[in-house]
Protein backbone atom coordinates (compact mmCIF):
# COMPACT_ATOMS: atom_id res chain seq x y z
CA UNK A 1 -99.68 25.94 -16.10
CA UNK A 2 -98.06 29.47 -16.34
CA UNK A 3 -100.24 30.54 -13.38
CA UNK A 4 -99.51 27.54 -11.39
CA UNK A 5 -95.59 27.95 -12.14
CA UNK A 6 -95.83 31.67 -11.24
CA UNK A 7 -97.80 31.42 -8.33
CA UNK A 8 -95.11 28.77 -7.27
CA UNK A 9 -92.40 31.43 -8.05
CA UNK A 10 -94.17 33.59 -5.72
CA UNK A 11 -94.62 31.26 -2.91
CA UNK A 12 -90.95 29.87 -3.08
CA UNK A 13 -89.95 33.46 -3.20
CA UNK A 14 -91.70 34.37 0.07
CA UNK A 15 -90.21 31.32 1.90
CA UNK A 16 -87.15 32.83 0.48
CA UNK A 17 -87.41 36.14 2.03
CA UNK A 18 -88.96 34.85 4.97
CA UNK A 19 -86.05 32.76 6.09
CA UNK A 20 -83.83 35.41 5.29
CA UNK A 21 -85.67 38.19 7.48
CA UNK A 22 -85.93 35.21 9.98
CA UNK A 23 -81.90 35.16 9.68
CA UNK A 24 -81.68 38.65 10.72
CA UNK A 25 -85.28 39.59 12.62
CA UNK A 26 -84.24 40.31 15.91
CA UNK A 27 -80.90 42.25 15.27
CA UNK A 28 -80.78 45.48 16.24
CA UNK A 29 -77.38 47.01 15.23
CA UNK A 30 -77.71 50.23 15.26
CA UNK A 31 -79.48 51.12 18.36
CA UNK A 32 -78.81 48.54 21.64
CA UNK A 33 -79.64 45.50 22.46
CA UNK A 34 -80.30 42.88 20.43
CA UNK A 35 -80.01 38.85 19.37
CA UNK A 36 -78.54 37.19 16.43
CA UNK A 37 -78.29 34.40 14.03
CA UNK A 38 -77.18 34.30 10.39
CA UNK A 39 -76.05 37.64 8.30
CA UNK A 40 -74.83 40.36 10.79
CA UNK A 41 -73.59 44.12 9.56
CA UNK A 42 -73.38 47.50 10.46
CA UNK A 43 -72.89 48.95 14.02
CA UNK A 44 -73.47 47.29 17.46
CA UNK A 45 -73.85 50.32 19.43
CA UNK A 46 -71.84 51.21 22.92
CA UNK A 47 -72.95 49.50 26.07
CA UNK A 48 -75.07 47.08 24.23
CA UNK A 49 -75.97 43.36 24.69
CA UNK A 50 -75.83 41.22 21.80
CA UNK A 51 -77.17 37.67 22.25
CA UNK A 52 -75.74 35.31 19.48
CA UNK A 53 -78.43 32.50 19.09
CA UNK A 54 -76.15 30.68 15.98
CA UNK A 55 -73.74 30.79 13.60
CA UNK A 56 -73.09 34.29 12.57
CA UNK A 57 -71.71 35.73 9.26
CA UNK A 58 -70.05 38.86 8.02
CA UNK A 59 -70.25 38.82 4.46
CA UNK A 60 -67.73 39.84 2.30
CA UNK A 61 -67.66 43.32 1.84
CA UNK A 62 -69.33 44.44 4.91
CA UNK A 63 -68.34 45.34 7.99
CA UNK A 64 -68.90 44.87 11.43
CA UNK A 65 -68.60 47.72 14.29
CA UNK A 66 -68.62 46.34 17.91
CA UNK A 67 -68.27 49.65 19.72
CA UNK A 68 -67.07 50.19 23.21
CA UNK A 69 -68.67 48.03 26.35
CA UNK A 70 -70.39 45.96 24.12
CA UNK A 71 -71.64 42.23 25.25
CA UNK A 72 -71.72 39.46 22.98
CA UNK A 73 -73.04 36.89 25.07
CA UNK A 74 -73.20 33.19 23.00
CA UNK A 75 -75.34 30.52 23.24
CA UNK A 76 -74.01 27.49 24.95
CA UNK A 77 -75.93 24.79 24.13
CA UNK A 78 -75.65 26.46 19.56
CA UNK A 79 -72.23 27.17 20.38
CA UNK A 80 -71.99 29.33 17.65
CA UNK A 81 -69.05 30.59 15.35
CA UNK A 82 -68.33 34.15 14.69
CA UNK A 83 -67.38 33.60 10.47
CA UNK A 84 -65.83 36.98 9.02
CA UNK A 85 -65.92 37.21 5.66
CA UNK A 86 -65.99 40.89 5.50
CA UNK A 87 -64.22 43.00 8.16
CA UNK A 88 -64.87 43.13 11.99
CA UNK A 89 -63.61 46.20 14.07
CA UNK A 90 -64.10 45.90 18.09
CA UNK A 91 -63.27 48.72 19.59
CA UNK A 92 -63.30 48.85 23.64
CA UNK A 93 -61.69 51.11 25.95
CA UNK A 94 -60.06 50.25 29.33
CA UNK A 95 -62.55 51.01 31.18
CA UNK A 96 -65.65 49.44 28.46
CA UNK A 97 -63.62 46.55 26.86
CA UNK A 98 -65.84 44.83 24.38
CA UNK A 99 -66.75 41.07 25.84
CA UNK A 100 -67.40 38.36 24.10
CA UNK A 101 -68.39 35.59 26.47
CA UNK A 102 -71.15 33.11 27.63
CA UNK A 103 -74.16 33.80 30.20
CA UNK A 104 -72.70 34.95 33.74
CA UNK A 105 -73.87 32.23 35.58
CA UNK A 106 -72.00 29.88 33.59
CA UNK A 107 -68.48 31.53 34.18
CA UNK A 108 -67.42 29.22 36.66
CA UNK A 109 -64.05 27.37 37.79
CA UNK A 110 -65.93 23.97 35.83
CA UNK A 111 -65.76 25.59 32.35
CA UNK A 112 -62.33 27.17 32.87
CA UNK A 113 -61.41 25.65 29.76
CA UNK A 114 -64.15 26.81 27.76
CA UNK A 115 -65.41 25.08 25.08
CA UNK A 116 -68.70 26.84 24.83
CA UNK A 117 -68.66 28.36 21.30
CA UNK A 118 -66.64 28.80 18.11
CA UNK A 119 -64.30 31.55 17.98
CA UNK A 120 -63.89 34.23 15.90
CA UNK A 121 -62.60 32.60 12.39
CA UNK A 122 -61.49 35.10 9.46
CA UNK A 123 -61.55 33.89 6.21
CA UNK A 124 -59.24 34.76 3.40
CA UNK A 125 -61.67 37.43 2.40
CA UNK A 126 -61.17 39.53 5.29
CA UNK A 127 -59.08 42.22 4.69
CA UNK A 128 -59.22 44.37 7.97
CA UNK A 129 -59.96 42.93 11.93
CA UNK A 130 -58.77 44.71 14.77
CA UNK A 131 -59.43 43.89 18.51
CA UNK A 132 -58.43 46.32 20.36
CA UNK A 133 -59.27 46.33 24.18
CA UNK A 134 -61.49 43.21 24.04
CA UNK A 135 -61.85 40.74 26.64
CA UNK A 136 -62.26 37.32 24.71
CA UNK A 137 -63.21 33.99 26.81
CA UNK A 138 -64.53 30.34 27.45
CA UNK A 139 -64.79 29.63 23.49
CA UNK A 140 -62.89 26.71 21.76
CA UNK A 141 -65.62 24.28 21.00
CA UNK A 142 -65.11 21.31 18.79
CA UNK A 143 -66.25 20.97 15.07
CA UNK A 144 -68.56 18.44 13.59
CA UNK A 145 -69.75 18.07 9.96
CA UNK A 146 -72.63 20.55 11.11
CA UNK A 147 -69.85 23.32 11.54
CA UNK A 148 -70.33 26.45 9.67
CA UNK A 149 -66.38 26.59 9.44
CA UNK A 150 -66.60 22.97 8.47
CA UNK A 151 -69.01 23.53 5.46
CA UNK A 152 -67.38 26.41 3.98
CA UNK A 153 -63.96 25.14 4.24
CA UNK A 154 -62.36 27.65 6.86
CA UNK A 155 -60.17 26.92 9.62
CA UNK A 156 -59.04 23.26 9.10
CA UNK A 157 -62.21 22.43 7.22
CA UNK A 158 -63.11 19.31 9.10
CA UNK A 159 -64.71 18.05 12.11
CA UNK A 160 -62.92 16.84 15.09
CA UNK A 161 -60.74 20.60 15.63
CA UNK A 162 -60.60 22.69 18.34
CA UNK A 163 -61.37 26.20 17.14
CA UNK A 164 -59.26 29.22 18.48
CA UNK A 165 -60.16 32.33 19.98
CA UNK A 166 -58.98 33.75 16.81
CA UNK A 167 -58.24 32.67 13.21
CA UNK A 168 -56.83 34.80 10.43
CA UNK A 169 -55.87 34.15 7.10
CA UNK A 170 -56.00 37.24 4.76
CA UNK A 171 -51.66 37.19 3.49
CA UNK A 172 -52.62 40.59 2.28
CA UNK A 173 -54.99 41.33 5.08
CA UNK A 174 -54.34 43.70 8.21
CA UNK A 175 -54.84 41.75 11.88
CA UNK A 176 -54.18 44.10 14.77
CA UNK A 177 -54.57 43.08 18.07
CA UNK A 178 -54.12 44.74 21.03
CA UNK A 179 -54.80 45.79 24.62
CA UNK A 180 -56.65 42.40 24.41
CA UNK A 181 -57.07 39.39 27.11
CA UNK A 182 -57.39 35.76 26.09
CA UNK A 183 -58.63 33.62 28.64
CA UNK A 184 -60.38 30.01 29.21
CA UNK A 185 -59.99 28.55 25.78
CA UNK A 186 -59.65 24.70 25.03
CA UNK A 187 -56.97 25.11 22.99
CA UNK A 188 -54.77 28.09 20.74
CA UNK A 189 -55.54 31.50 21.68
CA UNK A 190 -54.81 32.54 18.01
CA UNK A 191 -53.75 30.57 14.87
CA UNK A 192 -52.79 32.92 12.00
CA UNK A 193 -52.17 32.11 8.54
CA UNK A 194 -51.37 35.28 6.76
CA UNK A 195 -51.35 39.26 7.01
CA UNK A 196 -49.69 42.23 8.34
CA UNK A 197 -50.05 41.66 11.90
CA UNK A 198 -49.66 43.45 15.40
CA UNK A 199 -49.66 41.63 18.30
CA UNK A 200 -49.26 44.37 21.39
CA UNK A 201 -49.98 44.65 24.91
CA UNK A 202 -52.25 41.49 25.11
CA UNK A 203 -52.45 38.94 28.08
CA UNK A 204 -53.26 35.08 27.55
CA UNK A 205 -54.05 32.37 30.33
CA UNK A 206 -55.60 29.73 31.63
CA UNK A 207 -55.51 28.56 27.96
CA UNK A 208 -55.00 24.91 26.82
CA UNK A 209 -56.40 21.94 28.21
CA UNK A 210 -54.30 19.13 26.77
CA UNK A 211 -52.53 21.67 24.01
CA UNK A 212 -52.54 24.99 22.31
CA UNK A 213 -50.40 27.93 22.08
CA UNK A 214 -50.91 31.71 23.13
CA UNK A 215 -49.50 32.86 19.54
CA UNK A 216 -49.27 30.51 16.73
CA UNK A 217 -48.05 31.95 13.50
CA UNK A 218 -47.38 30.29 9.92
CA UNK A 219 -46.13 31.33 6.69
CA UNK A 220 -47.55 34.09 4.92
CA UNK A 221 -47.40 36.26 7.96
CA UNK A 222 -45.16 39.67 9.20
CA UNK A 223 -45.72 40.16 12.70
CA UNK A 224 -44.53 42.42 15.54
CA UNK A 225 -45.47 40.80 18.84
CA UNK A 226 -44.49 42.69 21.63
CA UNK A 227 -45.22 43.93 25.34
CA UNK A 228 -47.30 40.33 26.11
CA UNK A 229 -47.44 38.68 28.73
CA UNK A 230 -48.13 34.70 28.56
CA UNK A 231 -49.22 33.00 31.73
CA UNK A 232 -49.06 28.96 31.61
CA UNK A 233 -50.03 28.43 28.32
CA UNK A 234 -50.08 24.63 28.11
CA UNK A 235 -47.97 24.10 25.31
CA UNK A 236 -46.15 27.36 24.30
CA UNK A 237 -45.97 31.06 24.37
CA UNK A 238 -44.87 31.32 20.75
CA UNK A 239 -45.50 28.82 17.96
CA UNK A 240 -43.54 30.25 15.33
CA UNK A 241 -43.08 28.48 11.92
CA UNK A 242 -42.77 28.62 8.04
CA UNK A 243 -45.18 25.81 7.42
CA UNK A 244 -48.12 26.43 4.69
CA UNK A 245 -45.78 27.56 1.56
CA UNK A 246 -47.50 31.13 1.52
CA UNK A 247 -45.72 33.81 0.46
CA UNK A 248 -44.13 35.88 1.97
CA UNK A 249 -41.94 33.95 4.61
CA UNK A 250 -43.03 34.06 8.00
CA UNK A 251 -40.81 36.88 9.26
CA UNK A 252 -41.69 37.77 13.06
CA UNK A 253 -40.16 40.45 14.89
CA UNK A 254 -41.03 39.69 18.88
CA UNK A 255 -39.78 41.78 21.54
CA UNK A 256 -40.42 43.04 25.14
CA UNK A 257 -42.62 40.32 25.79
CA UNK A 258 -42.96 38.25 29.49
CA UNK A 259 -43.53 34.49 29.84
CA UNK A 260 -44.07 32.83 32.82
CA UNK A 261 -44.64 29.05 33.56
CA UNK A 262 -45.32 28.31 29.74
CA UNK A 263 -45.15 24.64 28.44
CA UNK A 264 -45.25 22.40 31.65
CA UNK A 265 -49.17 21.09 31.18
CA UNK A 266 -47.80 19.58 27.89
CA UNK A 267 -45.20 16.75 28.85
CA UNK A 268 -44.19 16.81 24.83
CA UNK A 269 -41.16 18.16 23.45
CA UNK A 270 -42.94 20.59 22.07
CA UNK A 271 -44.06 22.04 25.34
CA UNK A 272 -42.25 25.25 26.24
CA UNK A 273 -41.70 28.85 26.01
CA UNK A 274 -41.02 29.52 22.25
CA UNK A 275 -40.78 26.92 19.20
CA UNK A 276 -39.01 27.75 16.08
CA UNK A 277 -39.66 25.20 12.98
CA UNK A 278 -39.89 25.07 8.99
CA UNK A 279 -37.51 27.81 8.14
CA UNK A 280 -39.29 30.68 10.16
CA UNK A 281 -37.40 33.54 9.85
CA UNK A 282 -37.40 35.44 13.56
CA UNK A 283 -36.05 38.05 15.58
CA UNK A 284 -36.25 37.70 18.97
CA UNK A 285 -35.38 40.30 21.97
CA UNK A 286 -35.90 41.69 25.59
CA UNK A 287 -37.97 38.38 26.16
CA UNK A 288 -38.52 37.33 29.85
CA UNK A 289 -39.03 33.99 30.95
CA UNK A 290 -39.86 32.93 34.19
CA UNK A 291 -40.17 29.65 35.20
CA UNK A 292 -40.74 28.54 31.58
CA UNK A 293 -40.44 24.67 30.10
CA UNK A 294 -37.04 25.57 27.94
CA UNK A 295 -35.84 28.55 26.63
CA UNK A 296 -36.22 29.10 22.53
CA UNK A 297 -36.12 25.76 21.37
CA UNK A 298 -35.96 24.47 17.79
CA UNK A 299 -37.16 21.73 15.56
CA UNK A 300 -33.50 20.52 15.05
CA UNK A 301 -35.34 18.08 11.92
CA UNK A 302 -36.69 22.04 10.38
CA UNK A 303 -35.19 24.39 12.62
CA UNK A 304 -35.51 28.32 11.90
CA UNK A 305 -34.13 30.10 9.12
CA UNK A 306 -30.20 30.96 9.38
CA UNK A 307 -30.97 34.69 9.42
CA UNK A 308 -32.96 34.77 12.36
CA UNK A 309 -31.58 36.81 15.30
CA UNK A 310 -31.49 36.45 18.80
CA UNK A 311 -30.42 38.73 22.03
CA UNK A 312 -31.11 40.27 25.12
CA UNK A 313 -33.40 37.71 26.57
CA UNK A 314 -33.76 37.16 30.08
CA UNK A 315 -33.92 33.62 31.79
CA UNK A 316 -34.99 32.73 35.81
CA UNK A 317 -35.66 29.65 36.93
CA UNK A 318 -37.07 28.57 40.90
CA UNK A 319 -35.56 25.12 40.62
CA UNK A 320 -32.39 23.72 39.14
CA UNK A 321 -34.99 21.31 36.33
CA UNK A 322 -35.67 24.56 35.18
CA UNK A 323 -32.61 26.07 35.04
CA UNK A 324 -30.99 23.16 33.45
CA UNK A 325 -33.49 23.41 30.82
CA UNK A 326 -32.42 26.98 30.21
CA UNK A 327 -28.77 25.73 28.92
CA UNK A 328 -27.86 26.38 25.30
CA UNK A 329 -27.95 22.72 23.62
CA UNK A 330 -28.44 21.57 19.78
CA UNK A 331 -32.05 22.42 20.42
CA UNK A 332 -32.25 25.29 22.68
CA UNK A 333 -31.14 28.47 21.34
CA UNK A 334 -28.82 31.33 23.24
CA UNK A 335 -28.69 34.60 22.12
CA UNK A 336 -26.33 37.52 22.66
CA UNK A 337 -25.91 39.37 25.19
CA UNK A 338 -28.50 36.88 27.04
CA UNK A 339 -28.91 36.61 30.99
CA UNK A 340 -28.99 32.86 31.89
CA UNK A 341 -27.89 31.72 35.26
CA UNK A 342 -26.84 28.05 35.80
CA UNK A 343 -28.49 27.65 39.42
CA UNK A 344 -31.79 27.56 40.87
CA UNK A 345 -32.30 31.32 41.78
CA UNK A 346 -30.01 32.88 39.64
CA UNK A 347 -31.38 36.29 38.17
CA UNK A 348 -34.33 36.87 40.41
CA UNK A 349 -36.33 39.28 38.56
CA UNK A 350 -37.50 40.66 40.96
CA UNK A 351 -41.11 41.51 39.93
CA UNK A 352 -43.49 44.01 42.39
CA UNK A 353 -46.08 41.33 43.11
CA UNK A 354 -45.83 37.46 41.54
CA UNK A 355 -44.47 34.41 44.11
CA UNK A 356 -41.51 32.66 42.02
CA UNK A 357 -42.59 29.53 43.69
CA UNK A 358 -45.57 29.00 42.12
CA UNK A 359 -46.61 25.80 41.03
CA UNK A 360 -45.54 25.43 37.13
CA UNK A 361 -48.38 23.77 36.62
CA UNK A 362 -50.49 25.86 37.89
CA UNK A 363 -53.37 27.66 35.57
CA UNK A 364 -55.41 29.99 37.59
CA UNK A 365 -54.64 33.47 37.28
CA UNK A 366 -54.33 35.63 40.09
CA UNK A 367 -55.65 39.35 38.49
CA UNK A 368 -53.41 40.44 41.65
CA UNK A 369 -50.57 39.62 40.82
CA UNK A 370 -47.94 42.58 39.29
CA UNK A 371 -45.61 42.15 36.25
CA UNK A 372 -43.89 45.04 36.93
CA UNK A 373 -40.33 45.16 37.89
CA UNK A 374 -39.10 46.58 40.70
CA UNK A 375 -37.10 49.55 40.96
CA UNK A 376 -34.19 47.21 41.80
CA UNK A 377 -34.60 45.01 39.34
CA UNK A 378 -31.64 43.06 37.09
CA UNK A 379 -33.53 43.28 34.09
CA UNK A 380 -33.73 47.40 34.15
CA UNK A 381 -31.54 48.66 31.05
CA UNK A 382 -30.88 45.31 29.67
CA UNK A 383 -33.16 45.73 26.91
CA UNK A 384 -32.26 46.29 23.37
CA UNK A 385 -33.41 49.19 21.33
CA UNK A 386 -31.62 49.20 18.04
CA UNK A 387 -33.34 46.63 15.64
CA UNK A 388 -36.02 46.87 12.79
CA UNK A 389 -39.61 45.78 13.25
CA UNK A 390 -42.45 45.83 10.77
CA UNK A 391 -45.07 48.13 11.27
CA UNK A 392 -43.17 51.19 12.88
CA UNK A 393 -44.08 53.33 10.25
CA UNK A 394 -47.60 51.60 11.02
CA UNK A 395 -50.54 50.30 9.36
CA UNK A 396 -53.90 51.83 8.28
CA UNK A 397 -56.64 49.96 9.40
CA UNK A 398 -60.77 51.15 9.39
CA UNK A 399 -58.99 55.17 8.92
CA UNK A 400 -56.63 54.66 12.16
CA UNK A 401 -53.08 54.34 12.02
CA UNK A 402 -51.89 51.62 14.16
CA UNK A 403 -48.22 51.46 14.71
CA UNK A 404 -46.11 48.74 16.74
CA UNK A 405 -44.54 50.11 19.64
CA UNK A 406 -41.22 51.43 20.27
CA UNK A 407 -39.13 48.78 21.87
CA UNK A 408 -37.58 49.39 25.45
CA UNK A 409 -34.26 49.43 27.15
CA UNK A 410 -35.90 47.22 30.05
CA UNK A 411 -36.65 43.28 29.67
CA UNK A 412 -39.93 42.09 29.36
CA UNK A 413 -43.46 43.45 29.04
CA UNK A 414 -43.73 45.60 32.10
CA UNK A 415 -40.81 48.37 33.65
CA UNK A 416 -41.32 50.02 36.65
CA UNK A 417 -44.95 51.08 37.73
């Protein structure tokens, strides 16, 4: 009997192993290309291609290196998840953004709204994720009971739930994001639930297919959002709120940022440029909206907390609905110091290349178009300089200190070229 149980031992411990080295086989981390499914660490080396097969996990206390021009190309039909329980670093450059994406010949006007894999979910174990200069598209999928997130608890820990591009929820982690471009998601571009967090230089749209925000923050969460631009997000830029009763207070400092068409796909109150709720405590400047659904609006049941502050923002509107929406009210919020014309036309931006008249419903992005303001422009030396954000004495992340940028005496995300 001894030598039948330890022979057992042995063969149970082979299947063991076996699965495991199954689970991690074909990854090649440290030298190019490679596939993957199950336990992923180390270093995914520049210019690689890294097919993800399945679910893939960072465990706690390792770390993940995605270095410049990497492609993570994911399985459709798995539509995998991206679970970080450790720490994930992806670091492109302009010219070699890291990708992560589906197979090129699927990138077509039909999937525009993604749903293809997971996202990149962060549990409350990771302490460091940057993405900085990646390109991050066509994910969203739905959960079932088979979810990885699902099983483990993460995210919202059920089935039926759109998955963002990006989930974080470390309150004493470090999120930086930056130089980054969110495009073709089902729903929210990011949903974060705690950390020190930089949001800078980023560009989201032709996000949300019947909801989801660009930037959705809770409690437990000290941002500095800045220099973004939002293009027709289908609910709102800016989902800013309180809710979750982690400490500390959600406490976001957003400035220089552009919005344009926000919050007309969702026909909901809540569709918009910027919603405040459940005592978030904000301070909001240099903000351009252009053709938004509303200006700042508030949950007038939990509106913002009483020491939030508000100025320099920046309002333009093609047609008097929009305009009219603009107008302070019990639920739409005016700041000092604010430019908000009461006619259609009032405060043309004047931006180098973008036609006012767009459609407001209108998702496609044209990569021609130009934020940029025009040497002319209104909005020149309107901005607002003098306030306190966050992280300008910056954050140390992976050995690199990452600081939020200076704010700047223009309005919006772009000044002159």
């Amino acid at each position: 009997m001894k030598l039948r149980t330890f022979l057992s031992c042995i063969a149970l411990f082979v299947v063991f192993f076996g699965s495991c080295k199954k689970a991690n086989s074909d990854v090649d981390p440290d030298t190019g290309n490679g596939s993957a499914i199950g336990e992923v660490s180390g270093v995914w080396a520049k210019g690689s291609t890294q097919i993800i097969k399945g679910d893939i996990i960072v465990p706690a206390g390792k770390t993940l290196t995605i270095e410049e021009g990497v492609t993570v190309v994911m399985d459709t039909l798995a539509k995998p998840e991206i679970i970080i329980k450790g720490n994930l670093y992806a670091l492109g450059t302009a010219e070699n953004p890291v990708r992560f994406t589906i197979p090129e010949a699927l990138r077509t006007d039909a999937r525009k709204f993604g749903k293809l894999w997971g996202g990149i979910l962060a549990a409350p174990s990771c302490a460091e994720l940057v993405l900085d200069h990646a390109i991050i598209e066509y994910g969203g999928a739905t959960t079932s009971d088979a979810s990885t997130s699902v099983k483990q608890g993460l995210y919202k820990a059920k089935a039926g739930e759109n998955t963002p591009a990006l989930w974080f929820s470390n309150v004493n982690g470090k999120l930086i994001v930056q130089n980054s471009t969110f495009r073709f998601f089902q729903d929210d571009c990011t949903y974060i639930e705690g950390g020190k967090i930089i949001f800078a230089h980023n560009t989201f749209y032709t996000t949300g297919l019947v909801g989801g925000e660009g930037i959705n923050i809770k409690s437990g969460c000290l941002a500095d959002v800045a220099y973004n631009l939002v293009y027709s997000t289908n609910t709102n830029a800016l989902k800013l709120s309180n809710a979750g009763d982690r400490n500390p207070q959600a406490y976001i400092v957003a400035y220089n940022n552009t919005f344009v068409n926000t919050g007309w796909r969702r026909p909901t109150a809540k569709g918009g440029s910027i919603w405040l709720e459940a005592s978030v405590h904000v301070d909001i400047y240099n903000t351009m909206f252009v053709n938004t659904r509303f200006g700042i609006k508030r949950d007038t049941k939990g509106p913002e907390d009483k020491k939030s502050l508000f100025s320099n923002n920046y309002y333009y509107g093609y047609d008097q609905a929009t305009v009219n929406q603009f107008q302070p009210s019990a639920d739409i919020i005016a700041g000092t110091n604010d430019v908000i014309g009461k006619n259609a036309g009032d405060n043309d931006p004047e931006l180098v290349n973008y036609p006012l008249n767009t459609n407001v419903n209108n998702s496609t992005f044209n990569l021609n178009w130009d934020f940029h303001l025009q040497a002319s422009s209104p909005a020149l030396g309107k901005g607002k300089t003098n306030f306190t954000r966050h992280h300008a004495a910056g954050l140390l992340v992976n050995g690199i200190t990452y600081t939020s940028p200076e704010p700047a005496t223009y309005i919006g995300a772009f000044g002159t070229k």
